[in-house]
N, C-alpha and C. Protein backbone atom coordinates (compact mmCIF):
# COMPACT_ATOMS: atom_id res chain seq x y z
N UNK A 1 -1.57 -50.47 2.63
CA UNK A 1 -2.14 -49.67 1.56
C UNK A 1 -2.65 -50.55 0.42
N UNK A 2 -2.14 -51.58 0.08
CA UNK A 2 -2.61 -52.52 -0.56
C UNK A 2 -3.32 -53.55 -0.25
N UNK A 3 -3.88 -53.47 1.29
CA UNK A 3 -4.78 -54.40 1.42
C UNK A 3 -6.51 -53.95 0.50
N UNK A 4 -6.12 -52.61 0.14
CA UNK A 4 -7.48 -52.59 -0.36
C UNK A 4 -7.50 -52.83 -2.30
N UNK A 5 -6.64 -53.56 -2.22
CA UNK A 5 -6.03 -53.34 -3.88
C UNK A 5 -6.39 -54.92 -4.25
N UNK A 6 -7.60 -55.38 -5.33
CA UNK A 6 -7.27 -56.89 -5.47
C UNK A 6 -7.86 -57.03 -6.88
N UNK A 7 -7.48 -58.34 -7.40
CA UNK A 7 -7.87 -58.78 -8.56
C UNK A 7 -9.45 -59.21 -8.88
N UNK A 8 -9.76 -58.71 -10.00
CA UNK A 8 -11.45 -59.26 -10.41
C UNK A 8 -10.97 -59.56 -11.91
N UNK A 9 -11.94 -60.74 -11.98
CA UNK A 9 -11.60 -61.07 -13.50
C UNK A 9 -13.38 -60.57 -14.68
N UNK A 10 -12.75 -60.33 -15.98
CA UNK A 10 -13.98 -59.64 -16.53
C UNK A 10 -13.77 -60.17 -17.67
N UNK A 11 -15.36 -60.48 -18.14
CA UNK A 11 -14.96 -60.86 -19.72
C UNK A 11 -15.79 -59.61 -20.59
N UNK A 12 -14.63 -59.40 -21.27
CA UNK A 12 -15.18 -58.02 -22.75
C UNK A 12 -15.09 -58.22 -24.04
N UNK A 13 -15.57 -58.65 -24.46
CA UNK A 13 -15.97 -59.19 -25.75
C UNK A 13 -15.52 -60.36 -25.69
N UNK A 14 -15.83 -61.23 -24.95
CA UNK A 14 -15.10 -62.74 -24.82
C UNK A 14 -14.06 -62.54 -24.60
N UNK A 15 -13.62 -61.80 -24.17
CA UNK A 15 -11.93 -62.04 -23.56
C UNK A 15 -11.85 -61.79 -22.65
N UNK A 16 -11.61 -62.64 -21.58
CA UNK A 16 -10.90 -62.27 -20.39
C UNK A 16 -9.78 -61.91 -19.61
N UNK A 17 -10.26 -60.58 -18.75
CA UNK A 17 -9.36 -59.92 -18.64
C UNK A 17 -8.86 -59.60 -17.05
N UNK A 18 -8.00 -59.52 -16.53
CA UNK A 18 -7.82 -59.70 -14.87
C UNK A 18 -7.34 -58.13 -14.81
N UNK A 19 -8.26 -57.24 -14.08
CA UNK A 19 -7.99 -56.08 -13.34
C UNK A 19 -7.67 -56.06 -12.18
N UNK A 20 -6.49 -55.31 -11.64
CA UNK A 20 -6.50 -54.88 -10.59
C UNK A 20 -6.89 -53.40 -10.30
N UNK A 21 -7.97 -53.48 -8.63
CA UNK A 21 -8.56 -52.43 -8.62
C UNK A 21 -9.15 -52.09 -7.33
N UNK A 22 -9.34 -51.04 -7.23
CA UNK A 22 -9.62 -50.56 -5.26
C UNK A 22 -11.22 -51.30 -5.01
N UNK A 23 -11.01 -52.28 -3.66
CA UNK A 23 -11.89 -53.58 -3.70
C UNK A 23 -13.06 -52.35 -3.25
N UNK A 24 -12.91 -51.20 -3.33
CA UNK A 24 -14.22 -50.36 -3.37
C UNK A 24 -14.87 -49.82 -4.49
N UNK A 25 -14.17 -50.18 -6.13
CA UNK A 25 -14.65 -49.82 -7.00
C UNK A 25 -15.38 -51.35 -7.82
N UNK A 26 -15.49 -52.20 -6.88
CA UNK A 26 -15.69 -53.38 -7.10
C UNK A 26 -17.44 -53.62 -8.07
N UNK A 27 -18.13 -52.62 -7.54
CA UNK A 27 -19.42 -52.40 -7.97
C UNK A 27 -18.90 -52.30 -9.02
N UNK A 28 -18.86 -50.54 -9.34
CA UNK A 28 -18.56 -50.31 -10.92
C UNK A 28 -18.07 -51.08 -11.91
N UNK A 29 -16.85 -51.51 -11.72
CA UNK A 29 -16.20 -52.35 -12.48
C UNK A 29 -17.54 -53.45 -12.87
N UNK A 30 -17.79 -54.06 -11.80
CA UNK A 30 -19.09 -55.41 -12.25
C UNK A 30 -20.07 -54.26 -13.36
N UNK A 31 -20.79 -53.58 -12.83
CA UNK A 31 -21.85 -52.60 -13.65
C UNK A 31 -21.58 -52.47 -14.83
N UNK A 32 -20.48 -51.96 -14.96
CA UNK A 32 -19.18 -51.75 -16.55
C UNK A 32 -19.33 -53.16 -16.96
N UNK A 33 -19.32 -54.04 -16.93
CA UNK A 33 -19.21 -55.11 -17.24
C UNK A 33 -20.32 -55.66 -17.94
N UNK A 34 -21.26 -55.60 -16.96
CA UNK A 34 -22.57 -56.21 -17.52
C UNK A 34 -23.07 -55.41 -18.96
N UNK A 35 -22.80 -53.65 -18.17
CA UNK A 35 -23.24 -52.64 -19.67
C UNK A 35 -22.45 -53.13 -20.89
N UNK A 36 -21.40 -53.47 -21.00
CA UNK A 36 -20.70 -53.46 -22.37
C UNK A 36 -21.31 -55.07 -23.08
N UNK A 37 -21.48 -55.56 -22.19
CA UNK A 37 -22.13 -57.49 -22.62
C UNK A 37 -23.17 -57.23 -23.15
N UNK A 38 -24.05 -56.22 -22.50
CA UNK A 38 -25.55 -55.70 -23.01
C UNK A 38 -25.41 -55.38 -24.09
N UNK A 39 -24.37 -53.97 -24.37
CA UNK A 39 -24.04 -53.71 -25.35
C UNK A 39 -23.84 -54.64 -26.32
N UNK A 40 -22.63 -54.86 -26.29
CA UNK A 40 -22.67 -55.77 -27.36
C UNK A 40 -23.55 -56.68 -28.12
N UNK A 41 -24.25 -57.61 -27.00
CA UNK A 41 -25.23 -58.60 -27.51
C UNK A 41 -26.33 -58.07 -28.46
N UNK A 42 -26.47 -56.53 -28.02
CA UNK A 42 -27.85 -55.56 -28.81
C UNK A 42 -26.95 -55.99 -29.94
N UNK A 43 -25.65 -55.04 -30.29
CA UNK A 43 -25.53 -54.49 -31.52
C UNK A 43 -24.91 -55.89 -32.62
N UNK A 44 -24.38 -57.19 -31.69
CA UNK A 44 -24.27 -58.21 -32.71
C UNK A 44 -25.36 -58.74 -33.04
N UNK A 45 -26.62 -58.75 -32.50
CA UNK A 45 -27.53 -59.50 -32.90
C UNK A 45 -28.50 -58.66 -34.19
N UNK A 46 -28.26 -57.54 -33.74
CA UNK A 46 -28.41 -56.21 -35.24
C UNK A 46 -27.80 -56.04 -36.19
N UNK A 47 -26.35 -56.37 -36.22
CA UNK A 47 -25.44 -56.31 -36.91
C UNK A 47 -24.44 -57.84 -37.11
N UNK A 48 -25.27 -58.88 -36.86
CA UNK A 48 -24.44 -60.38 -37.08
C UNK A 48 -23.30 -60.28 -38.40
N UNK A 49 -23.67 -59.66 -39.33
CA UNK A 49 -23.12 -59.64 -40.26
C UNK A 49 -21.52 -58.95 -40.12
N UNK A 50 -21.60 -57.69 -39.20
CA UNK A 50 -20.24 -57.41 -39.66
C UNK A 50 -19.24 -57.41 -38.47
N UNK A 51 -17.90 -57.35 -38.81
CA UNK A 51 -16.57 -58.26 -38.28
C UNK A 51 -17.28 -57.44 -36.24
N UNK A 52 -16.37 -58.91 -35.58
CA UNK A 52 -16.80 -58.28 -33.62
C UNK A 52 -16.18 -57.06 -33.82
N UNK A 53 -14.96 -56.64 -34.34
CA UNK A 53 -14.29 -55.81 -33.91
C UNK A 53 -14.79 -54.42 -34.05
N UNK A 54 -15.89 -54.73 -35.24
CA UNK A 54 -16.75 -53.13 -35.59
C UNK A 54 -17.71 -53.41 -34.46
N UNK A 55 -18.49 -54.20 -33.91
CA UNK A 55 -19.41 -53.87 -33.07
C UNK A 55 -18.85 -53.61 -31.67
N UNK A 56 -17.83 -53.81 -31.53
CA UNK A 56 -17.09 -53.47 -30.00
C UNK A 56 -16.56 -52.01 -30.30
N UNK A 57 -16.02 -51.68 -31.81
CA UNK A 57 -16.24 -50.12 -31.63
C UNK A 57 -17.67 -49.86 -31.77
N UNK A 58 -18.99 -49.86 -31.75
CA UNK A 58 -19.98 -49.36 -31.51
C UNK A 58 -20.50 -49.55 -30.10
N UNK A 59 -20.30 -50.35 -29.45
CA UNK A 59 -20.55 -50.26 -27.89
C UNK A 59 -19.73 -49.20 -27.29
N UNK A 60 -18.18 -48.66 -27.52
CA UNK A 60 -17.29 -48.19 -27.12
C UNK A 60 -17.68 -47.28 -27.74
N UNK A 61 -18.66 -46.39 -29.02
CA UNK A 61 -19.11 -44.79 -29.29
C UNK A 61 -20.28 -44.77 -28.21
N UNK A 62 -21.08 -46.19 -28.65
CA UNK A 62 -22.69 -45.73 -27.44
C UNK A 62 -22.11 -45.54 -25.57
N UNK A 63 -21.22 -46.01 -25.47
CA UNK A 63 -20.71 -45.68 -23.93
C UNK A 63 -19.84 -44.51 -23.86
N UNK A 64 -19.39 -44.01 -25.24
CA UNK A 64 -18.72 -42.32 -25.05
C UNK A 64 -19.98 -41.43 -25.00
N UNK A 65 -20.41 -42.01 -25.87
CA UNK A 65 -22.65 -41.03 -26.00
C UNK A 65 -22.33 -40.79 -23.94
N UNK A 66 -23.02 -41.99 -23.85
CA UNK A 66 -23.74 -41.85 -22.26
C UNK A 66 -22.72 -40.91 -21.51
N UNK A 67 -21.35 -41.23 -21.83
CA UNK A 67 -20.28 -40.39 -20.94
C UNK A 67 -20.46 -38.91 -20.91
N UNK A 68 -20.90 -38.77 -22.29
CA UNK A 68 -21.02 -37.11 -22.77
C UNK A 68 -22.17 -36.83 -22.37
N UNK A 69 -23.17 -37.81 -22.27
CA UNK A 69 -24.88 -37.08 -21.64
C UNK A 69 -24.53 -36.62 -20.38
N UNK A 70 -23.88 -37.61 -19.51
CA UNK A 70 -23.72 -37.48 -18.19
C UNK A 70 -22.65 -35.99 -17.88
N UNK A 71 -22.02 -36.08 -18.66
CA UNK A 71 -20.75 -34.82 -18.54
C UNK A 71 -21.78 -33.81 -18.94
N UNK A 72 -22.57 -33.23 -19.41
CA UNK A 72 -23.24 -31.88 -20.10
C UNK A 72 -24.36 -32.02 -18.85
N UNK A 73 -25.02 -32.93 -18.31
CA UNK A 73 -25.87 -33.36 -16.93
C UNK A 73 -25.22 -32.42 -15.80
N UNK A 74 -24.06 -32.79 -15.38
CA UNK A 74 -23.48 -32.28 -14.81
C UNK A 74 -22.75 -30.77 -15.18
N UNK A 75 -22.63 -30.37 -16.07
CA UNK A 75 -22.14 -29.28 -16.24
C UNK A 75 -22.95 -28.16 -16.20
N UNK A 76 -24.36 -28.87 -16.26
CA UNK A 76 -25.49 -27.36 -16.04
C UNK A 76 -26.69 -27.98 -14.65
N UNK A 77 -25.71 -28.90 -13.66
CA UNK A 77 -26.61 -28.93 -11.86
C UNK A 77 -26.39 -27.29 -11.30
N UNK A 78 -25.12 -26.91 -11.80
CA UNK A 78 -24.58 -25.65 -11.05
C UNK A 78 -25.92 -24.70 -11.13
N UNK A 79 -25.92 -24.74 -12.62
CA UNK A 79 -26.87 -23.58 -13.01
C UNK A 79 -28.21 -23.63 -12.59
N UNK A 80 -28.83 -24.97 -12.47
CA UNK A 80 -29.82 -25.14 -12.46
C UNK A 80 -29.97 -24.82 -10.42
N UNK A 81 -29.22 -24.92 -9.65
CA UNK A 81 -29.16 -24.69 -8.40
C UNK A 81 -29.27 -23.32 -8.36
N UNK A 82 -28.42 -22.58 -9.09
CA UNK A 82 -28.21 -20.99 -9.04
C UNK A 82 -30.20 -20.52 -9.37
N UNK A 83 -30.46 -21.00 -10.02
CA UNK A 83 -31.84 -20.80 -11.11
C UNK A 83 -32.97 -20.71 -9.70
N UNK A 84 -32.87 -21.91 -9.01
CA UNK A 84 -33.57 -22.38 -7.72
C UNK A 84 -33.51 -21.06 -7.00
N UNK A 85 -32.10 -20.86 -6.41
CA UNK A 85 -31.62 -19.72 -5.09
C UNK A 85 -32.38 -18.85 -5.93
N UNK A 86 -32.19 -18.37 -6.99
CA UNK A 86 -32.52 -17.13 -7.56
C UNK A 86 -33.95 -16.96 -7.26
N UNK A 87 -35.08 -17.94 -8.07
CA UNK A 87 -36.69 -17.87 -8.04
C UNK A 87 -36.67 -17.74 -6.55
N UNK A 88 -36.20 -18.74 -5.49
CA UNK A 88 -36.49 -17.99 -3.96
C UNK A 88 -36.48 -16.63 -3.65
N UNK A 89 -35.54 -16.48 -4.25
CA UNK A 89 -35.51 -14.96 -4.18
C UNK A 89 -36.08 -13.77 -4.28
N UNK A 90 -36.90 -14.46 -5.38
CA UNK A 90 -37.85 -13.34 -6.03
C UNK A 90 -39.14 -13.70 -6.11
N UNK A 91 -39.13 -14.49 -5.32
CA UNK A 91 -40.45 -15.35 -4.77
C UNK A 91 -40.38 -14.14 -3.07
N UNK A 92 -39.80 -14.42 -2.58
CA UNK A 92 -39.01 -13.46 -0.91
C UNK A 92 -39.50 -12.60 -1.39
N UNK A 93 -38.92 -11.66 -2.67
CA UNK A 93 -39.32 -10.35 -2.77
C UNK A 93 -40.66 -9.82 -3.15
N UNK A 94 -41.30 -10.47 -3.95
CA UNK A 94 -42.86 -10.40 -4.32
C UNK A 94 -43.57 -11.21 -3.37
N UNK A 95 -43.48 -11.56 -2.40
CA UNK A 95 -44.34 -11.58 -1.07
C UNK A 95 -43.95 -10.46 0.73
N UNK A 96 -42.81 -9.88 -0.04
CA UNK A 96 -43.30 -9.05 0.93
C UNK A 96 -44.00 -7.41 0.59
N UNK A 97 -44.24 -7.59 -0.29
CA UNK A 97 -45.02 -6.19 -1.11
C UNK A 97 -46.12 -6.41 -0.74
């Protein structure tokens, strides 16, 4: 059960950090990685002036943003599927008149 369980090392705000993690979430974790470096580098080079620790909380609100776009994305596929079945529907019914 733990053969699929292994260590990756990550650096987040210059610190490196050793996760352990299912060697199938191996993507994400890298992806996560690169986004927060991105992050960051935008908002220190905008903000050189003030302390890392405020711009690592601003990477960590702009990656709750995206979390919440993606969560409200998903919370109206349902509807938007229902919306689809429905116009078939009444597409069906005004062609057989």
């Amino acid at each position: 059960m733990n053969d699929d369980i292994f260590i990756i090392h990550v650096q987040i705000g210059g610190f490196p950090i050793a996760l352990r993690i299912p060697r199938s979430d191996e993507e994400k974790y890298r992806k996560a990685e690169k986004m927060v470096t991105k992050l960051t580098e935008m908002y220190y080079n905008e903000y050189s002036q003030h302390a890392y620790e405020d711009i690592l909380k601003l990477v960590a609100f702009q990656l709750a943003v995206k979390v919440s776009e993606y969560e409200l994305k998903e919370d109206t596929a349902p509807i938007a599927e229902r919306i689809e079945l429905l116009e078939k529907e009444i597409d069906a019914v005004l062609n057989q008149e």
